[in-house]
C-alpha atoms as a PDB file:
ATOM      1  CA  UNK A   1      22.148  12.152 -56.067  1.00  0.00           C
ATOM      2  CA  UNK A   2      19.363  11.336 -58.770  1.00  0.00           C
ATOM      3  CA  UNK A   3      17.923   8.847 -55.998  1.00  0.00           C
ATOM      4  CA  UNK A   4      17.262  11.020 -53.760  1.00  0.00           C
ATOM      5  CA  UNK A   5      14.834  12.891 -56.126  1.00  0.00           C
ATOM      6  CA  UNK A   6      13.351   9.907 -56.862  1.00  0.00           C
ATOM      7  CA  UNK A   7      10.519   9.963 -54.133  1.00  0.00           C
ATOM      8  CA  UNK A   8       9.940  13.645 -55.117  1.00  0.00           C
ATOM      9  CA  UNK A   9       9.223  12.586 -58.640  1.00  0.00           C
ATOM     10  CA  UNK A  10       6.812  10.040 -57.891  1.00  0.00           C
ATOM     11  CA  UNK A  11       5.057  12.069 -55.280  1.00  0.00           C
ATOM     12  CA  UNK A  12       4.179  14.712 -58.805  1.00  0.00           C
ATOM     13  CA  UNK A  13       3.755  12.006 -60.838  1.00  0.00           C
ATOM     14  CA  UNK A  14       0.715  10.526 -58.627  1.00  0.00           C
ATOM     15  CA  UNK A  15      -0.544  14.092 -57.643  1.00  0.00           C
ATOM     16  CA  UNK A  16       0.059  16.452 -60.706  1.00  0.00           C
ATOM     17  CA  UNK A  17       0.015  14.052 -63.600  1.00  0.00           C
ATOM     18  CA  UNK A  18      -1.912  10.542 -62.923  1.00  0.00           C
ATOM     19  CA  UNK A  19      -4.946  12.884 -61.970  1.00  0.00           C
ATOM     20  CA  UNK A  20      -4.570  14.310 -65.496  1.00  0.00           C
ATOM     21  CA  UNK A  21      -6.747  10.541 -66.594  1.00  0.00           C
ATOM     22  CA  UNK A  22      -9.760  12.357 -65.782  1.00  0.00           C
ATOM     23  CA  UNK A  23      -9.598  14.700 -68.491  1.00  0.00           C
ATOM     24  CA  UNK A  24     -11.624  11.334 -70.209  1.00  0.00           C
ATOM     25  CA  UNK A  25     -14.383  12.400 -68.631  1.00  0.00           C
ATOM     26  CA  UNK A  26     -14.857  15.338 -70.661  1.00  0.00           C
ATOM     27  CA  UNK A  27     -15.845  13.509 -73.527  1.00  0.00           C
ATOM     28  CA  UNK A  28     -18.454  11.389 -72.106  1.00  0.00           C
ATOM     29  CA  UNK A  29     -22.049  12.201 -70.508  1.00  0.00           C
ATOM     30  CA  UNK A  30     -20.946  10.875 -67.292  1.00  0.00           C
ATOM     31  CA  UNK A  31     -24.032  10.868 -64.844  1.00  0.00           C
ATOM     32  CA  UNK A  32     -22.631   9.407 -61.542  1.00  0.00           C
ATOM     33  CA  UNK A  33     -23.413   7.513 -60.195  1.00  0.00           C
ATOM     34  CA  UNK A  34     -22.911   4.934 -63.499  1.00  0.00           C
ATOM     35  CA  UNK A  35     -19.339   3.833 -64.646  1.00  0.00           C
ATOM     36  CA  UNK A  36     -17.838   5.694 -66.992  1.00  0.00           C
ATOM     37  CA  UNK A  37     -17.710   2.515 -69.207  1.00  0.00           C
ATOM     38  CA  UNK A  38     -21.061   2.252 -69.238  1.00  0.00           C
ATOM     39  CA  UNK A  39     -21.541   6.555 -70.013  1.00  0.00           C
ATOM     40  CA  UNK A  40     -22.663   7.670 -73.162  1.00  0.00           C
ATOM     41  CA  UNK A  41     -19.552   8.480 -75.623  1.00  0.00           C
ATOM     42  CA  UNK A  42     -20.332  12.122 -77.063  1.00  0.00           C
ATOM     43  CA  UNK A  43     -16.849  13.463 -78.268  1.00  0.00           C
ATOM     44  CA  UNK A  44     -16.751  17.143 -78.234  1.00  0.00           C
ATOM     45  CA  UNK A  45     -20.041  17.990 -77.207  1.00  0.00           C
ATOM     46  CA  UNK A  46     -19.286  19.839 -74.644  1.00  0.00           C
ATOM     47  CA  UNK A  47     -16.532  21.586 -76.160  1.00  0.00           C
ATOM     48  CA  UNK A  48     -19.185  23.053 -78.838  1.00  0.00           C
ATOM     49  CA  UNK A  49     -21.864  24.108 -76.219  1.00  0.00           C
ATOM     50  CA  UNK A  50     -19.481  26.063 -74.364  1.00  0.00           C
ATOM     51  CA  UNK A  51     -19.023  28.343 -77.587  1.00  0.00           C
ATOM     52  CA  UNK A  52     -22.850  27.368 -79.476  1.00  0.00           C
ATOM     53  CA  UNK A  53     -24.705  28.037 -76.438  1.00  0.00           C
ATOM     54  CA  UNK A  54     -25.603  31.920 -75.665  1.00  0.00           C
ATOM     55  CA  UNK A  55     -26.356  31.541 -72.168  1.00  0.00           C
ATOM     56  CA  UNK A  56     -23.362  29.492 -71.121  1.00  0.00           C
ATOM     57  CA  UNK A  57     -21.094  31.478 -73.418  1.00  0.00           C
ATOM     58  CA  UNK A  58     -22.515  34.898 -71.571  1.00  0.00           C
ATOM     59  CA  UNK A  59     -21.662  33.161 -68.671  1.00  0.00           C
ATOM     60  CA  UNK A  60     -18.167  31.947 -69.110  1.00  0.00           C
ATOM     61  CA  UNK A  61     -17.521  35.386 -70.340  1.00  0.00           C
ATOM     62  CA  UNK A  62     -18.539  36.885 -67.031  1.00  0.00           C
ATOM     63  CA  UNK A  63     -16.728  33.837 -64.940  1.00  0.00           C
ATOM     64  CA  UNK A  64     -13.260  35.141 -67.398  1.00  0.00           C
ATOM     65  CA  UNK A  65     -13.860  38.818 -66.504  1.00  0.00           C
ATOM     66  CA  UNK A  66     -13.747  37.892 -63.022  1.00  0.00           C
ATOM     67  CA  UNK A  67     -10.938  36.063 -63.311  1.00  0.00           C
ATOM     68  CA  UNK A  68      -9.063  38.164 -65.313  1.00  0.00           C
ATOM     69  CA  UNK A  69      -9.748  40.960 -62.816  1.00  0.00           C
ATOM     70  CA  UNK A  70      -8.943  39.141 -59.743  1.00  0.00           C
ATOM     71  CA  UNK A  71      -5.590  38.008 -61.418  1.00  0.00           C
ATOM     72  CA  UNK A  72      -4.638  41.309 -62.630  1.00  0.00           C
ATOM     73  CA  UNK A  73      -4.941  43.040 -59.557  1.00  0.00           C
ATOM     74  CA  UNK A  74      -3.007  40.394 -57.777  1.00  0.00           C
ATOM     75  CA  UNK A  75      -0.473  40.748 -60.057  1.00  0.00           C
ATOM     76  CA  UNK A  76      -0.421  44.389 -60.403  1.00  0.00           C
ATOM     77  CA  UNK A  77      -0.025  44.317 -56.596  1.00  0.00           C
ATOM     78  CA  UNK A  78       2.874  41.481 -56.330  1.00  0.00           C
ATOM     79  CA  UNK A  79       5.435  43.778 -56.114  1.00  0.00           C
ATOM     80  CA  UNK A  80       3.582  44.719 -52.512  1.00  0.00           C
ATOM     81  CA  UNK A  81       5.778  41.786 -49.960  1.00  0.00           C
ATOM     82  CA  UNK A  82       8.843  42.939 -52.149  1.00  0.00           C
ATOM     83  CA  UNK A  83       8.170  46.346 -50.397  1.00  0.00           C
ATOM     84  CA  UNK A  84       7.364  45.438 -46.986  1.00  0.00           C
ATOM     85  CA  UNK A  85      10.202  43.041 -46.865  1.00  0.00           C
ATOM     86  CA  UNK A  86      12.589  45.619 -47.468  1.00  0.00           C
ATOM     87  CA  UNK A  87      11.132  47.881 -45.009  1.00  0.00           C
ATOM     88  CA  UNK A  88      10.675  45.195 -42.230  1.00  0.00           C
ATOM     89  CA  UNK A  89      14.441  44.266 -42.948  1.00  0.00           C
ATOM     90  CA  UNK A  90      15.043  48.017 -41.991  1.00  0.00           C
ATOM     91  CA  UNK A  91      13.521  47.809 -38.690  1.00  0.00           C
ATOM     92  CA  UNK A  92      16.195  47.896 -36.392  1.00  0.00           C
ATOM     93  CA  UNK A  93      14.591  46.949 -33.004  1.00  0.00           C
ATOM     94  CA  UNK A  94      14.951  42.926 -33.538  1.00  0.00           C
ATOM     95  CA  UNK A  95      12.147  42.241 -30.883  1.00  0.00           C
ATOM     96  CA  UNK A  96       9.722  45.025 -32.935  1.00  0.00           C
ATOM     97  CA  UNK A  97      10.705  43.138 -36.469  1.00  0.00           C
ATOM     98  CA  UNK A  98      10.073  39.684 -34.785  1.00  0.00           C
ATOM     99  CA  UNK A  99       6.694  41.040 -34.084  1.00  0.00           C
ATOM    100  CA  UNK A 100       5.572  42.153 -36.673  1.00  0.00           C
ATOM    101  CA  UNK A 101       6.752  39.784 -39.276  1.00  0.00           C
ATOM    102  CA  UNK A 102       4.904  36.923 -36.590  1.00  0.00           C
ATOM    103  CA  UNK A 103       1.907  38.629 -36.759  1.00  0.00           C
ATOM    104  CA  UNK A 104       1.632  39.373 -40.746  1.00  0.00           C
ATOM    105  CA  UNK A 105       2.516  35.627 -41.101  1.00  0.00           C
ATOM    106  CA  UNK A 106       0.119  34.075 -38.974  1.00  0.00           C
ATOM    107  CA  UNK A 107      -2.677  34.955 -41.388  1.00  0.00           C
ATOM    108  CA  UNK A 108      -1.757  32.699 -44.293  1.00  0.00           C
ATOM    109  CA  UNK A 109      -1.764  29.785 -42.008  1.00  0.00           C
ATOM    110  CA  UNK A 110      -5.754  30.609 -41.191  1.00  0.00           C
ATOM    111  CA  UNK A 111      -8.436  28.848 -43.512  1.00  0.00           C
ATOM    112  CA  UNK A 112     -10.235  31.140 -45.699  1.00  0.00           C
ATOM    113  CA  UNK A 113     -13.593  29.578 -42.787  1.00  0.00           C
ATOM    114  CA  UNK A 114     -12.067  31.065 -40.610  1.00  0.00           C
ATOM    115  CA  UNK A 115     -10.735  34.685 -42.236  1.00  0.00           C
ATOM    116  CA  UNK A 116     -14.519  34.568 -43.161  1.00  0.00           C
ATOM    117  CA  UNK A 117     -15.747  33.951 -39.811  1.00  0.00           C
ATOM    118  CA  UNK A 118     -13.906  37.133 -39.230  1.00  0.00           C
ATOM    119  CA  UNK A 119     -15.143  39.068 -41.541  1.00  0.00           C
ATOM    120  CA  UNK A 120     -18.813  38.156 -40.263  1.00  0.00           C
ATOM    121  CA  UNK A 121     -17.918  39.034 -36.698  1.00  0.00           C
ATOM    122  CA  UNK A 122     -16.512  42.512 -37.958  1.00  0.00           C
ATOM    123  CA  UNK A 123     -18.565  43.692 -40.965  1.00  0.00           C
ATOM    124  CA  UNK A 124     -21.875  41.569 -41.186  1.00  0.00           C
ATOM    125  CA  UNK A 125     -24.983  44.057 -40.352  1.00  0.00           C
ATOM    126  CA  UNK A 126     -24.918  43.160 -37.012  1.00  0.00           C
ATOM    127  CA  UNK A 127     -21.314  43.230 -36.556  1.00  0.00           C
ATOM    128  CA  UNK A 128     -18.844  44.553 -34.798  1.00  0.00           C
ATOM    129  CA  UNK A 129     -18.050  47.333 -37.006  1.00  0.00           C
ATOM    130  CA  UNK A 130     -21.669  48.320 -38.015  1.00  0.00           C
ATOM    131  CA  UNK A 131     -22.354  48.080 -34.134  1.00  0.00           C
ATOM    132  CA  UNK A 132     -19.885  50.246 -33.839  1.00  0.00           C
ATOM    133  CA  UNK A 133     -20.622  52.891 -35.925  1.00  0.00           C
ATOM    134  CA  UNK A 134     -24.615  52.673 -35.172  1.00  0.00           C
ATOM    135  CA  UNK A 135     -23.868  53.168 -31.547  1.00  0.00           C
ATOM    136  CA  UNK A 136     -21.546  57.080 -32.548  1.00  0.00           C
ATOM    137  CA  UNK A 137     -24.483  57.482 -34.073  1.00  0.00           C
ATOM    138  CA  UNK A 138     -22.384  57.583 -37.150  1.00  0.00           C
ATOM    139  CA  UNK A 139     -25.068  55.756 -39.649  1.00  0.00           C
ATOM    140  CA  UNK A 140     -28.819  54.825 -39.196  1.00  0.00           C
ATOM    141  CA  UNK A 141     -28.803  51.987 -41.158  1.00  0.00           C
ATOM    142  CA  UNK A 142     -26.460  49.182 -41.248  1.00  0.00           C
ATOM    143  CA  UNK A 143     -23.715  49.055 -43.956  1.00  0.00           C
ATOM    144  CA  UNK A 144     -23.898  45.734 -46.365  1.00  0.00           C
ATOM    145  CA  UNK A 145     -20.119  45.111 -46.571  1.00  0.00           C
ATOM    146  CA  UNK A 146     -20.558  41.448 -47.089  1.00  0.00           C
ATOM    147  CA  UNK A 147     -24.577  40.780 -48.832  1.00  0.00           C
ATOM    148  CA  UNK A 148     -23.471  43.412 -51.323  1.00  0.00           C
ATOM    149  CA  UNK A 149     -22.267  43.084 -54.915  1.00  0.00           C
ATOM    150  CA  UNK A 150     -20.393  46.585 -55.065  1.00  0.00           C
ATOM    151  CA  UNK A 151     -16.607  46.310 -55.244  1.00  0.00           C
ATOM    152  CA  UNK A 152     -16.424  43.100 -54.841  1.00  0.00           C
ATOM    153  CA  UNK A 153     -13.390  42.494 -56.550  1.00  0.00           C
ATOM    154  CA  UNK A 154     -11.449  44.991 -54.504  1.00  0.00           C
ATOM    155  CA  UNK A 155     -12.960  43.354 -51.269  1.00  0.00           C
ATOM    156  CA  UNK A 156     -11.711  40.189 -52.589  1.00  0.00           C
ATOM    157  CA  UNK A 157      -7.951  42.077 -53.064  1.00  0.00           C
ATOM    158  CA  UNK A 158      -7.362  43.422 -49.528  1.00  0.00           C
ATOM    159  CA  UNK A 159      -8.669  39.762 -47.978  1.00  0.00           C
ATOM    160  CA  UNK A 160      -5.947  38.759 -50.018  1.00  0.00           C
ATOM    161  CA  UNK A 161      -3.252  41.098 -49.209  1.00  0.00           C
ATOM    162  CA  UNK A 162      -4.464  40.903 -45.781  1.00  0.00           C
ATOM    163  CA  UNK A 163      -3.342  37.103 -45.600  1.00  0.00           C
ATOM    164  CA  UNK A 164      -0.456  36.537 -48.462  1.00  0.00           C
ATOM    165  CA  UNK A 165       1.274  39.713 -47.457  1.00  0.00           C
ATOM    166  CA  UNK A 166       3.495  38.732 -45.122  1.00  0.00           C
ATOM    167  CA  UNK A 167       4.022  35.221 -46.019  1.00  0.00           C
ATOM    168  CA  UNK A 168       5.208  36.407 -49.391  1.00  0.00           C
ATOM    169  CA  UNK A 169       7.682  38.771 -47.871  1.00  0.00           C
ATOM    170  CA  UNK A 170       9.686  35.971 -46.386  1.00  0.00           C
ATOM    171  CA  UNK A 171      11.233  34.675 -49.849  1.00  0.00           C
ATOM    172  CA  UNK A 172      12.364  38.360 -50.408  1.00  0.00           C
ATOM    173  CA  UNK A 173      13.646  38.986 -46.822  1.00  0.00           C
ATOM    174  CA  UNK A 174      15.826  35.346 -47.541  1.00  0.00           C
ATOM    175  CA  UNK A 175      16.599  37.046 -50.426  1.00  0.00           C
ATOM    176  CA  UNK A 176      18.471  40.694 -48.213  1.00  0.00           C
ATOM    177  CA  UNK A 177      19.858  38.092 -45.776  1.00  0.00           C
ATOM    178  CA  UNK A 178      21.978  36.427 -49.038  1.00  0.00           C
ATOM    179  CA  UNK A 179      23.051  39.903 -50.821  1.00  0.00           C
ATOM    180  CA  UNK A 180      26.233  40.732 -50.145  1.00  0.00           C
ATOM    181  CA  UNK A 181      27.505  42.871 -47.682  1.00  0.00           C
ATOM    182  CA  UNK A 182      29.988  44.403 -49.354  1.00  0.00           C
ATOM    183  CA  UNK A 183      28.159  45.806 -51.719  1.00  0.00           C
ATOM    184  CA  UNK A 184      26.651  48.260 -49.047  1.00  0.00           C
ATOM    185  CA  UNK A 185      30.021  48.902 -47.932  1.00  0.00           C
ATOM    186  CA  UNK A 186      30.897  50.099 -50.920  1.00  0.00           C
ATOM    187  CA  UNK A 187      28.307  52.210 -51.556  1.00  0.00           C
ATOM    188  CA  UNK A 188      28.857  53.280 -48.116  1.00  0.00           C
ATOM    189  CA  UNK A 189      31.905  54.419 -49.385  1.00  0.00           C
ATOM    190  CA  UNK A 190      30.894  56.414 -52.615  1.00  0.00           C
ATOM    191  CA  UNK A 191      28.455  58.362 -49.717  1.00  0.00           C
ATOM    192  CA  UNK A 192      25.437  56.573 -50.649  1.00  0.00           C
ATOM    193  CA  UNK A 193      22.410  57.271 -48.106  1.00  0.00           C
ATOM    194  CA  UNK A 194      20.516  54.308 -46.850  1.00  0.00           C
ATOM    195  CA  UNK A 195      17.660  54.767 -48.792  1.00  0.00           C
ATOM    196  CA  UNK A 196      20.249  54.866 -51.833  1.00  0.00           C
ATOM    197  CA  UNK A 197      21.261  51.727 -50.558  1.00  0.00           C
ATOM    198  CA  UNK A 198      18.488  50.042 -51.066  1.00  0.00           C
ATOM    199  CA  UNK A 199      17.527  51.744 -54.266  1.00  0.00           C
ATOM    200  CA  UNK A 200      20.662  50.641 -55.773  1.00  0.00           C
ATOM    201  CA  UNK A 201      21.719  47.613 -54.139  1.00  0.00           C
ATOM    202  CA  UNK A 202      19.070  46.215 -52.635  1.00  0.00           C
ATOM    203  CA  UNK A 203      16.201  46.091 -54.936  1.00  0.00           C
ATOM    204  CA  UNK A 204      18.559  45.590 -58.133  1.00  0.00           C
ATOM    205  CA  UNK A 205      19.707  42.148 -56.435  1.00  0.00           C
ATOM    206  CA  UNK A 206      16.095  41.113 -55.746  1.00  0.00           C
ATOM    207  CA  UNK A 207      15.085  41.721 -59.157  1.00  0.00           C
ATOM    208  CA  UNK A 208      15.956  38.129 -60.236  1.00  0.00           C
ATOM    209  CA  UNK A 209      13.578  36.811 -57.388  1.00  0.00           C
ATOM    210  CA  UNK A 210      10.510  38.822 -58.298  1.00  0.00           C
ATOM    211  CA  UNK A 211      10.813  38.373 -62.246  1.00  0.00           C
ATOM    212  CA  UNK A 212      10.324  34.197 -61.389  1.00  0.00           C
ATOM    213  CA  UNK A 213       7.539  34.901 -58.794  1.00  0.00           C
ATOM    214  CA  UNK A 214       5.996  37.322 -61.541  1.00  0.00           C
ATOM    215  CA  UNK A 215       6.485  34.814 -64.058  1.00  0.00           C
ATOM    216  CA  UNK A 216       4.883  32.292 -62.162  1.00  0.00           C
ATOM    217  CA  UNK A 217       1.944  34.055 -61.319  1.00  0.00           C
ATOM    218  CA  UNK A 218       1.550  35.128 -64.773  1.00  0.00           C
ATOM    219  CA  UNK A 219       1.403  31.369 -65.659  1.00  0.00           C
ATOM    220  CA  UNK A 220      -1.245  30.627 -63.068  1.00  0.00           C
ATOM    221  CA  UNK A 221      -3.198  33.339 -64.380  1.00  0.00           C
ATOM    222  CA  UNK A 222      -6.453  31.385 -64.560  1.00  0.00           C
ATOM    223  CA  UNK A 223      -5.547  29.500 -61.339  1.00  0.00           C
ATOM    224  CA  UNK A 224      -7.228  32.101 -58.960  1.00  0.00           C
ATOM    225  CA  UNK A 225      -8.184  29.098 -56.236  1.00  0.00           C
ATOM    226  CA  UNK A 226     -11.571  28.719 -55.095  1.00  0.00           C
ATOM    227  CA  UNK A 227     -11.850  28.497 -51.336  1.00  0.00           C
ATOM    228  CA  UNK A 228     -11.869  32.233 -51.097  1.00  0.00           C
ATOM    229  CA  UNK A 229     -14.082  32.643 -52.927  1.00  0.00           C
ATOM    230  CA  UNK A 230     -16.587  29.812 -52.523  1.00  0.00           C
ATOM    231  CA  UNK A 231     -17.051  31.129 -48.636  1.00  0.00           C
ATOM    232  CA  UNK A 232     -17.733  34.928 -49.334  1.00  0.00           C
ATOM    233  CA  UNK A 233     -19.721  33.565 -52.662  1.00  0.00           C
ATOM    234  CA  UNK A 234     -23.881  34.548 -51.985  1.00  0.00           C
ATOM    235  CA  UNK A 235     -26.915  35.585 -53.677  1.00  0.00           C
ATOM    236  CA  UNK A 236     -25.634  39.126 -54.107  1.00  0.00           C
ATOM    237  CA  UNK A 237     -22.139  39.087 -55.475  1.00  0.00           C
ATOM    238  CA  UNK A 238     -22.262  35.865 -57.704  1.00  0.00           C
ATOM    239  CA  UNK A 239     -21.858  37.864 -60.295  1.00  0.00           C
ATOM    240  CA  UNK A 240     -18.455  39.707 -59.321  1.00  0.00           C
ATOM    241  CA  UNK A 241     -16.794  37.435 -57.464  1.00  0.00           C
ATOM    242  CA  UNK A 242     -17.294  33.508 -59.352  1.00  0.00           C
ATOM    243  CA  UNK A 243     -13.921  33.036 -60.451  1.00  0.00           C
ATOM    244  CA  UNK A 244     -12.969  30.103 -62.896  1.00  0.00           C
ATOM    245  CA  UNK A 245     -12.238  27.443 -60.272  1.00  0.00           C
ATOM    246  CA  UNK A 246     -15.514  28.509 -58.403  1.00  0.00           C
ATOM    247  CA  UNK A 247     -17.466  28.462 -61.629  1.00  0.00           C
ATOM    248  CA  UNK A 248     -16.103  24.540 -62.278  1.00  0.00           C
ATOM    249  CA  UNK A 249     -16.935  23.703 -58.890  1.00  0.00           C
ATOM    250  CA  UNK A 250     -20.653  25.159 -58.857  1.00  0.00           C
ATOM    251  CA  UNK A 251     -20.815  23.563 -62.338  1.00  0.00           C
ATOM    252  CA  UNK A 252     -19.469  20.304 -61.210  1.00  0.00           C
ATOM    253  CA  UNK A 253     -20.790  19.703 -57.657  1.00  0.00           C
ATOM    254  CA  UNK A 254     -23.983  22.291 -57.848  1.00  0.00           C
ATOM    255  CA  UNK A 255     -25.687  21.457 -61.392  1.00  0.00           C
ATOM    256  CA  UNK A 256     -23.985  17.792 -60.906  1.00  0.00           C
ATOM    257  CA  UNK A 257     -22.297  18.431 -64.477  1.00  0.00           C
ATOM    258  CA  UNK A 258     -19.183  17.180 -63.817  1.00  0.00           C
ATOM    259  CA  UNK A 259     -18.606  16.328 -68.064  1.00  0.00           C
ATOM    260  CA  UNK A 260     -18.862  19.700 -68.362  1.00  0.00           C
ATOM    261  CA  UNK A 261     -16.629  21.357 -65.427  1.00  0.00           C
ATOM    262  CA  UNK A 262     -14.253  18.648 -66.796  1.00  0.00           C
ATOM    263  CA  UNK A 263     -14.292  20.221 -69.843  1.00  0.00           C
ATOM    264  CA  UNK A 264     -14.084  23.936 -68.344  1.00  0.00           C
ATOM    265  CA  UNK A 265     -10.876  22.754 -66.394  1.00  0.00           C
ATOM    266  CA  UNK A 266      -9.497  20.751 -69.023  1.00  0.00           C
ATOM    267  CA  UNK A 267      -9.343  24.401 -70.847  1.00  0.00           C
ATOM    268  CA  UNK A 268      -7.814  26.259 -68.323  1.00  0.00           C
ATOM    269  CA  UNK A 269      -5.113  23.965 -67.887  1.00  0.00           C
ATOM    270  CA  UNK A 270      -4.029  24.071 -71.271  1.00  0.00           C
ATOM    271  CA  UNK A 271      -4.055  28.011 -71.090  1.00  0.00           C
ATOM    272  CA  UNK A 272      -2.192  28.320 -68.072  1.00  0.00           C
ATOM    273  CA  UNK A 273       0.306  26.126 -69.877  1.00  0.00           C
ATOM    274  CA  UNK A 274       0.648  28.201 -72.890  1.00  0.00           C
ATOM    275  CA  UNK A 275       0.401  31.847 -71.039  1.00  0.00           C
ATOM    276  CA  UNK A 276       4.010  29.983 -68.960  1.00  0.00           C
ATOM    277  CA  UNK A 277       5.365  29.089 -71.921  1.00  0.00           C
ATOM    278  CA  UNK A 278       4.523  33.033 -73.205  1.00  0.00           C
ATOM    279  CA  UNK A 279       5.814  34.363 -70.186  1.00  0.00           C
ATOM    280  CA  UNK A 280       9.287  32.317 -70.476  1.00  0.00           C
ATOM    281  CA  UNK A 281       9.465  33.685 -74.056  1.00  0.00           C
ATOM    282  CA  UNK A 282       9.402  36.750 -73.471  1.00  0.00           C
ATOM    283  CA  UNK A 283      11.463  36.614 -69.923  1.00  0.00           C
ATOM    284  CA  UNK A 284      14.197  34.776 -72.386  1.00  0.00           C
ATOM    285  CA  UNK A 285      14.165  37.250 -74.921  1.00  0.00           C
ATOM    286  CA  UNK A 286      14.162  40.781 -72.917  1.00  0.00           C
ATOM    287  CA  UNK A 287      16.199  39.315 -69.902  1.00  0.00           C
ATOM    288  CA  UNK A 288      18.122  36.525 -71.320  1.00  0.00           C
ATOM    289  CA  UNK A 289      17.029  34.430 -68.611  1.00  0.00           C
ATOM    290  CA  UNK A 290      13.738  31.904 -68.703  1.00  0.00           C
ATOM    291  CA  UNK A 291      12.678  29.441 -65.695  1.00  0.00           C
ATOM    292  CA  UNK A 292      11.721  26.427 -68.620  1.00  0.00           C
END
């Protein structure tokens, strides 16, 4: 049985751990496109100028504000495909279910180009949706949904929700296909209603499922992703919507500091690490149950 693991285990070694070599980079001035052996040795340099420095401390605080927003909200909405996958499981027309839960699905399998070609087509000022609008002779000028810094993070949110929605339901509706049916029977029997049927039976027995998920996200709390992000990203919301992966990547690739990004992600990583250890902590200690 261990064997057939074995291929698994390699495949993480090679793609979650060998990769973790290039940490070394953070402690040299690499300039590519010179060796590394031949880069300037400099220790923690850029360690101290991330806290020494005003301007790229003011910045790094912004970059964790965004992040910290972004995650929160995602987090303080996770409990959102728990909801709609009880709901679609109460649909009763199969065809109608199969329908919708096809169409709410489709979206996570769409690159973020693509959801923002969308979003151009629809709410640039010469989209659809100003068009629109214009043409009811609703507004006079155009409405700057996407060259505008002003809620940016909540934009951000319902682009999400809009795509993960439905693709995170499908773990919970797995979840109402494995409860057991007797325990609606019984409450059946004790003249429970159907909406105390899933108050009591079925959201108590998908508890467990959401508590990892939760955890999880929790521990990739500084792991927002960056391809979102880096195709709505432009002169007007920079500010609002560089997240910490975006930030490493415009540092890295864009001011060809790649020491320093290094550095940046090196950080994070060891965060994330510590906020899932946290999270298992306290999971282990209020629940009696931990994931680690």
């Amino acid at each position: 049985m261990w064997l057939l693991i074995v291929p698994f285990l390699i495949l993480s070694v090679l793609f979650s751990y060998l990769p973790l070599f290039g940490w070394v980079y953070a402690f040299f001035d690499y300039k590519p496109p010179i060796p590394l052996e031949q880069s300037e040795f400099v220790g923690l340099q850029w360690f101290e100028m991330m806290v020494q420095n005003p301007a790229q401390l003011k910045a790094i605080g912004q970059v964790l504000i965004n992040t910290f927003a972004m995650s929160g909200l995602n987090i303080l909405t996770s409990f959102l495909p728990l909801i709609f996958a009880i709901m679609l499981n109460e649909i009763r027309a199969k065809w109608f279910k199969n329908l919708i839960q096809t169409l709410t699905t489709l979206p996570n399998f769409i690159s973020w180009v693509l959801v923002y070609a969308v979003a151009f087509a629809m709410f640039s000022s010469t989209g659809m949706f100003n068009e629109l609008l214009q043409n009811l002779h609703l507004i006079t000028e155009p409405i700057k949904f996407l060259d505008s810094d002003s809620h940016t993070w909540l934009k951000m949110l319902l682009w999400n929700l809009w795509k993960g929605v439905g693709w995170g339901s499908i773990l919970y509706l797995a979840g109402i296909s494995g409860i057991d049916q007797e325990l609606y029977e019984a409450a059946q029997v004790d003249g429970a209603n159907r909406f105390q049927q899933i108050l009591h039976v079925t959201v108590p027995q998908l508890l467990p499922t959401y508590f990892v998920l939760l955890m999880l996200s929790v521990s990739n709390f500084l792991n927002n992703g960056m391809d979102q992000y880096y195709v709505f990203q432009n002169a007007f919301n920079m500010q609002h919507i560089q997240v910490l992966d975006l930030y490493v990547y415009n540092i890295g690739m864009g001011q060809s500091s790649l020491s320093l990004a290094t550095a940046i992600s090196m950080l994070k990583s060891l965060v994330s690490v510590g906020l899932l250890l946290l999270v298992n902590w306290l999971s282990k200690r209020t629940r009696g149950e931990s994931i680690v």
